[in-house]
PDB file of N, CA and C in Angstrom:
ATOM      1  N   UNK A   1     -13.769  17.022  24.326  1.00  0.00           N
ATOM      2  CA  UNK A   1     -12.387  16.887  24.736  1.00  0.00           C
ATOM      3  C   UNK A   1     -11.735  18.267  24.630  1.00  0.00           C
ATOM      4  N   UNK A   2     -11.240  18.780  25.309  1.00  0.00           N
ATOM      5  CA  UNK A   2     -10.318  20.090  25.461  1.00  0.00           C
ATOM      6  C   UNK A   2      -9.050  19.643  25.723  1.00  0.00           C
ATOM      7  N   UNK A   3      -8.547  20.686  24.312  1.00  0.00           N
ATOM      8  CA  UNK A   3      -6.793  20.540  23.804  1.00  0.00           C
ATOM      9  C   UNK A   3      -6.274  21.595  24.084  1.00  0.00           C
ATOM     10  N   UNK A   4      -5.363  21.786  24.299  1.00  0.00           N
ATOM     11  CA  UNK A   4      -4.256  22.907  24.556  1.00  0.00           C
ATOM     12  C   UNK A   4      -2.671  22.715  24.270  1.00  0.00           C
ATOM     13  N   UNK A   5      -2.508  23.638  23.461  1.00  0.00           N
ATOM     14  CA  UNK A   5      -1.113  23.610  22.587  1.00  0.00           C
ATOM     15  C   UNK A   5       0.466  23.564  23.712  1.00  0.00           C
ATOM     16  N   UNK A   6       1.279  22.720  23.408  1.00  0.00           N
ATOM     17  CA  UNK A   6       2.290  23.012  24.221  1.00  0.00           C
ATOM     18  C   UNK A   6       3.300  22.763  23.119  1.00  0.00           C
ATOM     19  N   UNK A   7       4.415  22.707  23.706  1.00  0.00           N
ATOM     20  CA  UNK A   7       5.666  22.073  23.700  1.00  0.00           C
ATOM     21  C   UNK A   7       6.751  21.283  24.254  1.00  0.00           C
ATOM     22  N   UNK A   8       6.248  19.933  22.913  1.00  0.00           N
ATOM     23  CA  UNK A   8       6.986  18.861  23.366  1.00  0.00           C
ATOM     24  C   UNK A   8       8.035  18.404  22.327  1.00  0.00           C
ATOM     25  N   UNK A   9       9.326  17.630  22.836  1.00  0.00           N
ATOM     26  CA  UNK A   9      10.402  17.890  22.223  1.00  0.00           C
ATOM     27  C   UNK A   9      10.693  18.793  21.348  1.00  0.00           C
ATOM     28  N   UNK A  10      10.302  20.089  21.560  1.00  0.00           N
ATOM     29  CA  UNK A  10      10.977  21.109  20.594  1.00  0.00           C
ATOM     30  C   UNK A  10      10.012  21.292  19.713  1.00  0.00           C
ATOM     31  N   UNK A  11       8.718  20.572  19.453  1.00  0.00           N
ATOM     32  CA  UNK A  11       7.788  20.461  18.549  1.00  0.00           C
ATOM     33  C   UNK A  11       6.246  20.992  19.267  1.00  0.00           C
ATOM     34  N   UNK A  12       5.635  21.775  18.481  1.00  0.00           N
ATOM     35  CA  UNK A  12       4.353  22.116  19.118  1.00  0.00           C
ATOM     36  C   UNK A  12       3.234  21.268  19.095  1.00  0.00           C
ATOM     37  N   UNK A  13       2.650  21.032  20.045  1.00  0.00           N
ATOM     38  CA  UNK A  13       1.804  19.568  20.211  1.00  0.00           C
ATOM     39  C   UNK A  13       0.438  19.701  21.041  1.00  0.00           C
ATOM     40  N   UNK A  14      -0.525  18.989  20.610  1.00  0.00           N
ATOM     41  CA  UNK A  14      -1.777  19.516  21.388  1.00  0.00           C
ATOM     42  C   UNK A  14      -1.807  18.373  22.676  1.00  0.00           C
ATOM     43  N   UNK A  15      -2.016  18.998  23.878  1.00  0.00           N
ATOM     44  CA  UNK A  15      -2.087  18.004  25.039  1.00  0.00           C
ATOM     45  C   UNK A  15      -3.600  18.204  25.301  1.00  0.00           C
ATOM     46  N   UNK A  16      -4.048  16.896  26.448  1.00  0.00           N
ATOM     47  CA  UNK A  16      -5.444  16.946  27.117  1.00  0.00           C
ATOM     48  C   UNK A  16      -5.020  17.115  28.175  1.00  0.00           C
ATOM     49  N   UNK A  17      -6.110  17.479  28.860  1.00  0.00           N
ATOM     50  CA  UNK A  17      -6.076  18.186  30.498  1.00  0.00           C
ATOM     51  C   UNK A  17      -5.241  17.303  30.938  1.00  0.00           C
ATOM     52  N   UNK A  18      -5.532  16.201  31.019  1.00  0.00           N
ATOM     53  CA  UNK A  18      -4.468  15.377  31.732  1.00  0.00           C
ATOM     54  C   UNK A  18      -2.848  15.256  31.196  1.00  0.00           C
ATOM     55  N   UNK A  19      -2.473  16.415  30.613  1.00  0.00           N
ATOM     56  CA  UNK A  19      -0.816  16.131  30.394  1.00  0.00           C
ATOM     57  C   UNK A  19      -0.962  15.073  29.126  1.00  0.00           C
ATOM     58  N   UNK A  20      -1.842  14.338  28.436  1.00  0.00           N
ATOM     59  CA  UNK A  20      -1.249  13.534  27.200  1.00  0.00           C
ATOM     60  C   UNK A  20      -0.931  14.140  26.177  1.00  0.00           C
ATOM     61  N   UNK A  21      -0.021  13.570  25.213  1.00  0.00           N
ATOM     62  CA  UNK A  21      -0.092  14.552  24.338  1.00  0.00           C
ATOM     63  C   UNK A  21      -0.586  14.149  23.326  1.00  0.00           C
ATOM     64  N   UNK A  22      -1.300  14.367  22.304  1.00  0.00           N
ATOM     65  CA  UNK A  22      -2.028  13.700  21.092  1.00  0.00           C
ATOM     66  C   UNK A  22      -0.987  13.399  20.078  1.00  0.00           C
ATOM     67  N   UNK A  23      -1.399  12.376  19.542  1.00  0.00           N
ATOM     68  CA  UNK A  23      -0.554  11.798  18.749  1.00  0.00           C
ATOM     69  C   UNK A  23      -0.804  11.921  17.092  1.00  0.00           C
ATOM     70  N   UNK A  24       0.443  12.085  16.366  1.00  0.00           N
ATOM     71  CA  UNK A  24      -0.111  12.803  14.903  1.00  0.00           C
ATOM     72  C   UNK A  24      -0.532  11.681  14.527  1.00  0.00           C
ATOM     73  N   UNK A  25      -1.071  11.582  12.812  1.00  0.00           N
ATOM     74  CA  UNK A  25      -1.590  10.580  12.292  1.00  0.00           C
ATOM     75  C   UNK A  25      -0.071   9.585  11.927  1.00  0.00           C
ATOM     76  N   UNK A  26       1.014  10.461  11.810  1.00  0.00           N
ATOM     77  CA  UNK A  26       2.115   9.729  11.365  1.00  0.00           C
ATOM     78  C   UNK A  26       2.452   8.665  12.635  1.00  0.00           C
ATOM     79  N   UNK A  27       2.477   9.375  14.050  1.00  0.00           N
ATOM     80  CA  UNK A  27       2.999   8.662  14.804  1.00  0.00           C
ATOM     81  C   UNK A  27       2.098   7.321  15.566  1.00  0.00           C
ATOM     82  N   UNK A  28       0.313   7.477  14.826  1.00  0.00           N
ATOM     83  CA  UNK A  28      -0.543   6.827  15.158  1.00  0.00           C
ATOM     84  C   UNK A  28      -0.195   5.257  14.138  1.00  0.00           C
ATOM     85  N   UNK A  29       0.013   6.104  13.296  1.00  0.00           N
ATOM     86  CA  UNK A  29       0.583   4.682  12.066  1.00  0.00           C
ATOM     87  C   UNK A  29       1.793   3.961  12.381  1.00  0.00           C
ATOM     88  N   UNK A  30       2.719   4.368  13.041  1.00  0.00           N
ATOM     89  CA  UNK A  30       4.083   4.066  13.891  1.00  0.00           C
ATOM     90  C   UNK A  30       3.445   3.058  14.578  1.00  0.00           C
ATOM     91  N   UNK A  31       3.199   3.198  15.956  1.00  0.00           N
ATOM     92  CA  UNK A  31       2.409   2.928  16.600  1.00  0.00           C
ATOM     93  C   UNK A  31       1.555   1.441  16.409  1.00  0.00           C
ATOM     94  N   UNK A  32       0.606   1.726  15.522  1.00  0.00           N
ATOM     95  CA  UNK A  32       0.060   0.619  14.959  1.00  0.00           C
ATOM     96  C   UNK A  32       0.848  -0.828  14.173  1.00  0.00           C
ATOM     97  N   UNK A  33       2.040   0.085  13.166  1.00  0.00           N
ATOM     98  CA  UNK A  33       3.229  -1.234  12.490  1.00  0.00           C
ATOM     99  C   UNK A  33       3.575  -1.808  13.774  1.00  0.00           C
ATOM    100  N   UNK A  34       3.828  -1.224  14.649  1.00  0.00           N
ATOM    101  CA  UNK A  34       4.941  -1.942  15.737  1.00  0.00           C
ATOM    102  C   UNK A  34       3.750  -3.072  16.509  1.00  0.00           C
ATOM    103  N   UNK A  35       2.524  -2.701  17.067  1.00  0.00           N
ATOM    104  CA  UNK A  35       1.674  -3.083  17.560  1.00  0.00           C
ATOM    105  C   UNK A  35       1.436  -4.726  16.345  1.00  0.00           C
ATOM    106  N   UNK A  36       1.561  -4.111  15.444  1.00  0.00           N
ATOM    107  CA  UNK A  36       1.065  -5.153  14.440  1.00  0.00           C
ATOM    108  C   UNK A  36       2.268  -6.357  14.326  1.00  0.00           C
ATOM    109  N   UNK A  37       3.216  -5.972  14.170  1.00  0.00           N
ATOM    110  CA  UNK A  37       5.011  -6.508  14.460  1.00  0.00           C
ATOM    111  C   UNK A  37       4.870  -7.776  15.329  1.00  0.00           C
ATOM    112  N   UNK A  38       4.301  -6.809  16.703  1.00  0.00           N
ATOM    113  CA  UNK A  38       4.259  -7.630  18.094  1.00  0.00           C
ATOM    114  C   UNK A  38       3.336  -8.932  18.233  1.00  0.00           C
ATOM    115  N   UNK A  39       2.576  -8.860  17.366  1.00  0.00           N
ATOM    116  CA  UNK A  39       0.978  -9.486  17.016  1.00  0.00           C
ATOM    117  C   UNK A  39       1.654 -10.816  16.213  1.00  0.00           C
ATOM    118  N   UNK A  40       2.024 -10.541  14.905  1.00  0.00           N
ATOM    119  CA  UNK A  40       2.563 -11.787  14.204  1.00  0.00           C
ATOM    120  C   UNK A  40       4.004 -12.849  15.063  1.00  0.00           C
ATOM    121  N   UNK A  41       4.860 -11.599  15.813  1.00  0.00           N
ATOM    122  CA  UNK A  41       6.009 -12.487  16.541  1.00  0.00           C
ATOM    123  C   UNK A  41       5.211 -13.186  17.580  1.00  0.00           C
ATOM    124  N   UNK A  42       4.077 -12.514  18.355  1.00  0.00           N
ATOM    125  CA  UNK A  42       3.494 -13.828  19.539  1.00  0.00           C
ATOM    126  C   UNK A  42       2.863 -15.026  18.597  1.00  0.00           C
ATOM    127  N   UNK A  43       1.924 -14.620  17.798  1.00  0.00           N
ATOM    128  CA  UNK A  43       1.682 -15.728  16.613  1.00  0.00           C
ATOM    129  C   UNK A  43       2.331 -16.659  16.471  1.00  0.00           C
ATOM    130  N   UNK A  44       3.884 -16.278  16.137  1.00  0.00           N
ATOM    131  CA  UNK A  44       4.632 -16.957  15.273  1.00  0.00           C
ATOM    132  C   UNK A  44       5.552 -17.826  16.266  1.00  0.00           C
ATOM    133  N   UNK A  45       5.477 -17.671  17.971  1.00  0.00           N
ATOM    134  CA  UNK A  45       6.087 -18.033  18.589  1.00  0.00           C
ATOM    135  C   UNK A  45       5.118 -19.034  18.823  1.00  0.00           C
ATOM    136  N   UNK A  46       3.670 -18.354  19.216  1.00  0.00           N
ATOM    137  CA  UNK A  46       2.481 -19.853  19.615  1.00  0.00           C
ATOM    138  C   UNK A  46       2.542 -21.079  18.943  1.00  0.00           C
ATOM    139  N   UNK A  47       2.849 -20.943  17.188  1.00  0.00           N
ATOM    140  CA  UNK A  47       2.786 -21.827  16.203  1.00  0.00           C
ATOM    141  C   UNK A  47       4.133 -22.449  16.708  1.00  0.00           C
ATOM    142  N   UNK A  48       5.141 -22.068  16.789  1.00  0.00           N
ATOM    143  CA  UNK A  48       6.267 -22.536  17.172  1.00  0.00           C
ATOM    144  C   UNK A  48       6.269 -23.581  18.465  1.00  0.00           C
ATOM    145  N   UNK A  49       5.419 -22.999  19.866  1.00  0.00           N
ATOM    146  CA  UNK A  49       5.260 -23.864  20.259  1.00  0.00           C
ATOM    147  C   UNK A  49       4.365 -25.173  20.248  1.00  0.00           C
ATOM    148  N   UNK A  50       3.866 -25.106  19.037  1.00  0.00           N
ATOM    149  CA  UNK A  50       2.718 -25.472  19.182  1.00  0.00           C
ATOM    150  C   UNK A  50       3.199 -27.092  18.031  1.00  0.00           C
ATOM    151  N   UNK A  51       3.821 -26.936  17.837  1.00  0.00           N
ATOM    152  CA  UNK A  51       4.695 -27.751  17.102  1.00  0.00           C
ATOM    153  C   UNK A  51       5.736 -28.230  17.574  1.00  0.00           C
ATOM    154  N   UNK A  52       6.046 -28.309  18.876  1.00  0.00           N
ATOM    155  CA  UNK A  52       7.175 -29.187  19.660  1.00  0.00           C
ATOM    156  C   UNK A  52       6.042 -30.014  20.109  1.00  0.00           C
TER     157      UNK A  52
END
């Protein structure tokens, strides 16, 4: 994989050829709570329907 340093929001950041920009470990863990968030509310809605 080939990285190359830019700047994004004001912050220096490694992108891939294709313009992404890599994501720190902090914002990978972000990322994941919210993902995880989204996971228990569909859960919690299935059980919900699942009980009418």
């Amino acid at each position: 994989m080939s990285l190359y340093l830019g700047i994004h929001e004001g912050l220096l950041r490694y992108f891939t050829l294709e313009v992404n920009f890599v994501t720190t470990p902090e914002e990978t863990s972000e990322l994941e709570i919210k993902r995880a968030e989204r996971e228990a509310q569909r859960a919690e809605q299935e059980t919900q329907r699942e009980e009418r």
